[in-house]
N, C-alpha and C. Protein backbone atom coordinates (compact mmCIF):
# COMPACT_ATOMS: atom_id res chain seq x y z
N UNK A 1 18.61 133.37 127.21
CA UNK A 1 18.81 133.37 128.64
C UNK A 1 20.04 134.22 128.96
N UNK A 2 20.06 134.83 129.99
CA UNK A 2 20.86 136.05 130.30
C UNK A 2 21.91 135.61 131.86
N UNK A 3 22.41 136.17 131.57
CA UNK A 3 23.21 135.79 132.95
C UNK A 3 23.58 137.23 133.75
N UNK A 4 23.02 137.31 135.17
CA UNK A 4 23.58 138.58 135.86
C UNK A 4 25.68 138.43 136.05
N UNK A 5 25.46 139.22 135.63
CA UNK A 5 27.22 140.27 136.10
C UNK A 5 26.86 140.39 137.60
N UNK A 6 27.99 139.31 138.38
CA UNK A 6 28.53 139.52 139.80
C UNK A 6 29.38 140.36 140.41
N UNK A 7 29.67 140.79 141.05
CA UNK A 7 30.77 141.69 141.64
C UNK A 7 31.80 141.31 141.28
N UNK A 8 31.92 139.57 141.27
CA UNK A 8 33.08 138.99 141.16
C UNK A 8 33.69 139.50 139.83
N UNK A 9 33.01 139.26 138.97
CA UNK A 9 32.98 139.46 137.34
C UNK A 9 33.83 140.53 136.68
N UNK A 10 33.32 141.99 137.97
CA UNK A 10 33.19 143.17 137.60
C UNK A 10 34.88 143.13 138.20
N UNK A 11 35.51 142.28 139.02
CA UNK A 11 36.81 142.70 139.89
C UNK A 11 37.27 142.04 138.98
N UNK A 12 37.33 140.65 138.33
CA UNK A 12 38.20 140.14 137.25
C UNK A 12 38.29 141.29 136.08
N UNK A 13 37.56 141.93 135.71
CA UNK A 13 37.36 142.39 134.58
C UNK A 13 38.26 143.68 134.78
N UNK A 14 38.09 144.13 136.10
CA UNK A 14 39.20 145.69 136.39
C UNK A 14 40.36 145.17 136.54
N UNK A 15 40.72 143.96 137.02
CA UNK A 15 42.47 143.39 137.29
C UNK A 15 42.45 143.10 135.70
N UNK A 16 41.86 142.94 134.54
CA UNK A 16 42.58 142.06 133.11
C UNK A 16 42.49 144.06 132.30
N UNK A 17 41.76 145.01 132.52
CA UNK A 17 41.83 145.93 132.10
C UNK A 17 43.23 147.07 133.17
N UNK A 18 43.64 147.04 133.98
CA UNK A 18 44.28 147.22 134.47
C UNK A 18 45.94 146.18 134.05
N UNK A 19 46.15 145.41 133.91
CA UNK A 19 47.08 144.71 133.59
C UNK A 19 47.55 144.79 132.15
N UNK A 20 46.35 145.58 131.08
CA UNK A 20 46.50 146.20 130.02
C UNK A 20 47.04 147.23 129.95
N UNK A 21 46.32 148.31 130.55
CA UNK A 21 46.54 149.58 130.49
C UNK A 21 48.35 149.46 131.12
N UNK A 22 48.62 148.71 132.44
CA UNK A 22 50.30 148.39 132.79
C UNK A 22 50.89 147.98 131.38
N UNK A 23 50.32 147.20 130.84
CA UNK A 23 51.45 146.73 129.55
C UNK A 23 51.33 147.58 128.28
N UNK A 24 50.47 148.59 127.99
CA UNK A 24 50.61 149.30 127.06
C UNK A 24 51.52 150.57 127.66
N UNK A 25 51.09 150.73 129.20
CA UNK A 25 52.19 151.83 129.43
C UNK A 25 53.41 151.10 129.87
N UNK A 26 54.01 150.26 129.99
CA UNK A 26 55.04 149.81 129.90
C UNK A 26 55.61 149.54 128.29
N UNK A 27 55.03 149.46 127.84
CA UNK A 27 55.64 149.46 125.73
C UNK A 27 55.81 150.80 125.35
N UNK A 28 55.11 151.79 126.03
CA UNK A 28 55.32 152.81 126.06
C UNK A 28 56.68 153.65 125.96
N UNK A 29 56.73 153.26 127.42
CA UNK A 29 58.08 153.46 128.25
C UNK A 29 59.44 152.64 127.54
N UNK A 30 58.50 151.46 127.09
CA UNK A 30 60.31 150.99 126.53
C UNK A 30 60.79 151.79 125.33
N UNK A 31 59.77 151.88 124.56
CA UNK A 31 60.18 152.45 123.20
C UNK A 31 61.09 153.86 123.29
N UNK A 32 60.53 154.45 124.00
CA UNK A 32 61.28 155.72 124.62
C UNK A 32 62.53 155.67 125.09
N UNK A 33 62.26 154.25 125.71
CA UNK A 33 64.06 154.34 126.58
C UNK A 33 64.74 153.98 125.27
N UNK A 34 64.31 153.06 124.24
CA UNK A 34 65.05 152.42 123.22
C UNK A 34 65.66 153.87 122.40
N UNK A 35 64.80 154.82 122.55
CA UNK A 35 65.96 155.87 121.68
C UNK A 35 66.90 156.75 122.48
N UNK A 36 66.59 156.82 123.80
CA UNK A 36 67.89 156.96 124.80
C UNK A 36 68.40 156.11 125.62
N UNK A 37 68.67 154.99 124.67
CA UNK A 37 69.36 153.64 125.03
C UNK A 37 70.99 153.97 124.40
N UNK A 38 71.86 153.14 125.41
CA UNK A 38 73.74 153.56 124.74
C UNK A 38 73.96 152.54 123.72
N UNK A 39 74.81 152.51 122.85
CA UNK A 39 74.80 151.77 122.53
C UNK A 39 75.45 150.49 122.44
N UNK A 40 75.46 149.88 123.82
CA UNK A 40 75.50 148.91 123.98
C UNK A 40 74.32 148.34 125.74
N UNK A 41 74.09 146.93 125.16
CA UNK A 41 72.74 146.68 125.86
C UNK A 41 73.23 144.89 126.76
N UNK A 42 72.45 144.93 127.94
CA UNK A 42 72.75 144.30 128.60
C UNK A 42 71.85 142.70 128.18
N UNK A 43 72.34 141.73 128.46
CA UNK A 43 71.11 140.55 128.12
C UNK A 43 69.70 140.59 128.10
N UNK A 44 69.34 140.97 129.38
CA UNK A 44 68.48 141.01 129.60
C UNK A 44 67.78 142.08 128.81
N UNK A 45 68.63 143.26 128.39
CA UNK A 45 67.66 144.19 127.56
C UNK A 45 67.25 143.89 126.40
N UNK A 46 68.73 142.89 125.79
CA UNK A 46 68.17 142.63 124.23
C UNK A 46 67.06 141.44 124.63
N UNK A 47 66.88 140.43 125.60
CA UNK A 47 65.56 139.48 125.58
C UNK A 47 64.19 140.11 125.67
N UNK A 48 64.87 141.10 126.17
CA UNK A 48 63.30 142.00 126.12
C UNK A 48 63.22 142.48 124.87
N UNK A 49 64.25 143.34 124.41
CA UNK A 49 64.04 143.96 123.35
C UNK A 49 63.63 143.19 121.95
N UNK A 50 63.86 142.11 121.76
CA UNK A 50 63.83 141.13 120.70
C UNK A 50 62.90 140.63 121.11
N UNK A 51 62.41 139.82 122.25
CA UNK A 51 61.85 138.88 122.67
C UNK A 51 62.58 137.33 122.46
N UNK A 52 64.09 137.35 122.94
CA UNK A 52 64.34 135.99 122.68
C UNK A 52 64.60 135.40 124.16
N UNK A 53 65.20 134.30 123.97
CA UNK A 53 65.17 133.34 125.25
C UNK A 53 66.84 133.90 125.80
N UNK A 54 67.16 133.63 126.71
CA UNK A 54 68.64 133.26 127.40
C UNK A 54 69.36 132.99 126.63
N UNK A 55 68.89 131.81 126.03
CA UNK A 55 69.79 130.44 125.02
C UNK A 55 70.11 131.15 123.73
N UNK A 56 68.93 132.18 123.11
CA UNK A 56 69.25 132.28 121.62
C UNK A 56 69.99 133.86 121.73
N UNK A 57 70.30 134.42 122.81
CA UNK A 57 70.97 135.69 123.10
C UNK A 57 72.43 135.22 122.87
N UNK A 58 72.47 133.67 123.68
CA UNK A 58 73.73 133.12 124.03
C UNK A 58 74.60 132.71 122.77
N UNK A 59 73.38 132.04 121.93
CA UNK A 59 73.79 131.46 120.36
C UNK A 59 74.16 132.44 119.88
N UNK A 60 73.99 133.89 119.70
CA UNK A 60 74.03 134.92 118.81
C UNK A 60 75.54 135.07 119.44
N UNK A 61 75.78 134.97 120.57
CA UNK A 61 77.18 135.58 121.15
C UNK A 61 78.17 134.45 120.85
N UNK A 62 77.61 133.35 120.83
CA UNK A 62 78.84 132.31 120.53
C UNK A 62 79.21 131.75 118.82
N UNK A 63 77.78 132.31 118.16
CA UNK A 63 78.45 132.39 116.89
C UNK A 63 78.89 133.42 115.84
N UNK A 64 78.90 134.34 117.02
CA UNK A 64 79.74 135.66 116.62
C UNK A 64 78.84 136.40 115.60
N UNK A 65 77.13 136.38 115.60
CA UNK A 65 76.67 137.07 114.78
C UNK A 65 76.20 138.40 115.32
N UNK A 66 76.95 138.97 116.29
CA UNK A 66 76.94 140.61 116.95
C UNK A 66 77.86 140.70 117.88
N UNK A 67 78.46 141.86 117.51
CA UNK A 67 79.70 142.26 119.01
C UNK A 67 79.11 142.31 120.14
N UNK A 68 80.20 141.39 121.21
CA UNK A 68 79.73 142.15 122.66
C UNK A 68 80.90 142.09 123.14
N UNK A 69 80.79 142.83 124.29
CA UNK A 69 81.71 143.00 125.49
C UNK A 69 81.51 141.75 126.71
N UNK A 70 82.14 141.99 127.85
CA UNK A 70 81.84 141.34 128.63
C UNK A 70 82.73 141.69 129.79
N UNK A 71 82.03 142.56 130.63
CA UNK A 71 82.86 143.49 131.59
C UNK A 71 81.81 142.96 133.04
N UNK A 72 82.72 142.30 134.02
CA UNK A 72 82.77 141.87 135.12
C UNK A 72 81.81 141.30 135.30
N UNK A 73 81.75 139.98 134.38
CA UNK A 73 80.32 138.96 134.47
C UNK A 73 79.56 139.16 133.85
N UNK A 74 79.33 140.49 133.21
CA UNK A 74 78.21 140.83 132.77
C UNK A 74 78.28 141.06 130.84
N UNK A 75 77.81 140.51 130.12
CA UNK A 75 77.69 140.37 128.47
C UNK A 75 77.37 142.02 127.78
N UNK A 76 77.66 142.56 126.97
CA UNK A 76 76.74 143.47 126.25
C UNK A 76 77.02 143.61 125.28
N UNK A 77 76.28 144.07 124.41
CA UNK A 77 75.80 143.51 123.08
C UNK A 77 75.69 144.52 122.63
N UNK A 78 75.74 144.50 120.88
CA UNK A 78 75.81 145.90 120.35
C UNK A 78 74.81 146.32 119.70
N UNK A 79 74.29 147.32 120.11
CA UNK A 79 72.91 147.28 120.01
C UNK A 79 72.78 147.38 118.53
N UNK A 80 73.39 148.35 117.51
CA UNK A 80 73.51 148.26 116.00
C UNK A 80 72.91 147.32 115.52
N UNK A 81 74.07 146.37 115.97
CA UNK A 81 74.32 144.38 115.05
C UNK A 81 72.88 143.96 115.26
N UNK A 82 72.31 144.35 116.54
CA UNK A 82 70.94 143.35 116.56
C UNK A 82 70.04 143.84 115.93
N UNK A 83 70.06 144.96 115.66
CA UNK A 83 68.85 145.77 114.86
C UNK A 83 69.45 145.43 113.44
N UNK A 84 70.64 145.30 113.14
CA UNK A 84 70.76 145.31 111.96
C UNK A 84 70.36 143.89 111.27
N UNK A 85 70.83 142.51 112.44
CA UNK A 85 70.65 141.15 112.21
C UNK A 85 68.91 140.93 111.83
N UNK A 86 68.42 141.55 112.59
CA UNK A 86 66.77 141.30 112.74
C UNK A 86 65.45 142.07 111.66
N UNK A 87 66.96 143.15 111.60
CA UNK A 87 65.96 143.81 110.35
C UNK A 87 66.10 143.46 108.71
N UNK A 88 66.92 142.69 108.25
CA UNK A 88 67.36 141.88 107.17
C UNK A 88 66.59 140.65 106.96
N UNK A 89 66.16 139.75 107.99
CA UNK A 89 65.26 138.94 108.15
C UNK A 89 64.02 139.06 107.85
């Protein structure tokens, strides 16, 4: 038994292929920026860049397992230490 393909079907199916094609060209784009990245990186870049949480960016900074700065509120991190921490693992 067969089931007809609705219009509906056909619009879910272009928003989950479309939301692909955004996230492969967005991985794209990061990788690129990652080699004209400075070297030093803001929180939010290394959670992206790693994929970690808030908390385990925070742990890394409070148990001193990578340099950062911390210039007017804002944390940064060295980008080296984290590539170097993550790639030893």
């Amino acid at each position: 038994m067969s089931e007809a393909v609705t219009k509906e079907d056909l619009k879910q199916f272009s928003l989950l292929i479309f939301d692909k094609i955004e996230y492969l060209f967005n991985q794209s784009n990061l990788v690129k920026k990652e080699t004209d990245d400075p070297e030093w990186l803001k929180s939010k870049a290394v959670r992206k860049l790693l994929d970690i949480s808030a908390g385990s960016v925070q742990n890394l900074r409070t148990t001193q397992k990578v340099r950062f700065k911390k210039v007017l509120g804002s944390y940064y991190y060295n980008k080296e230490d984290l590539l170097k921490l993550f790639s030893d693992e």
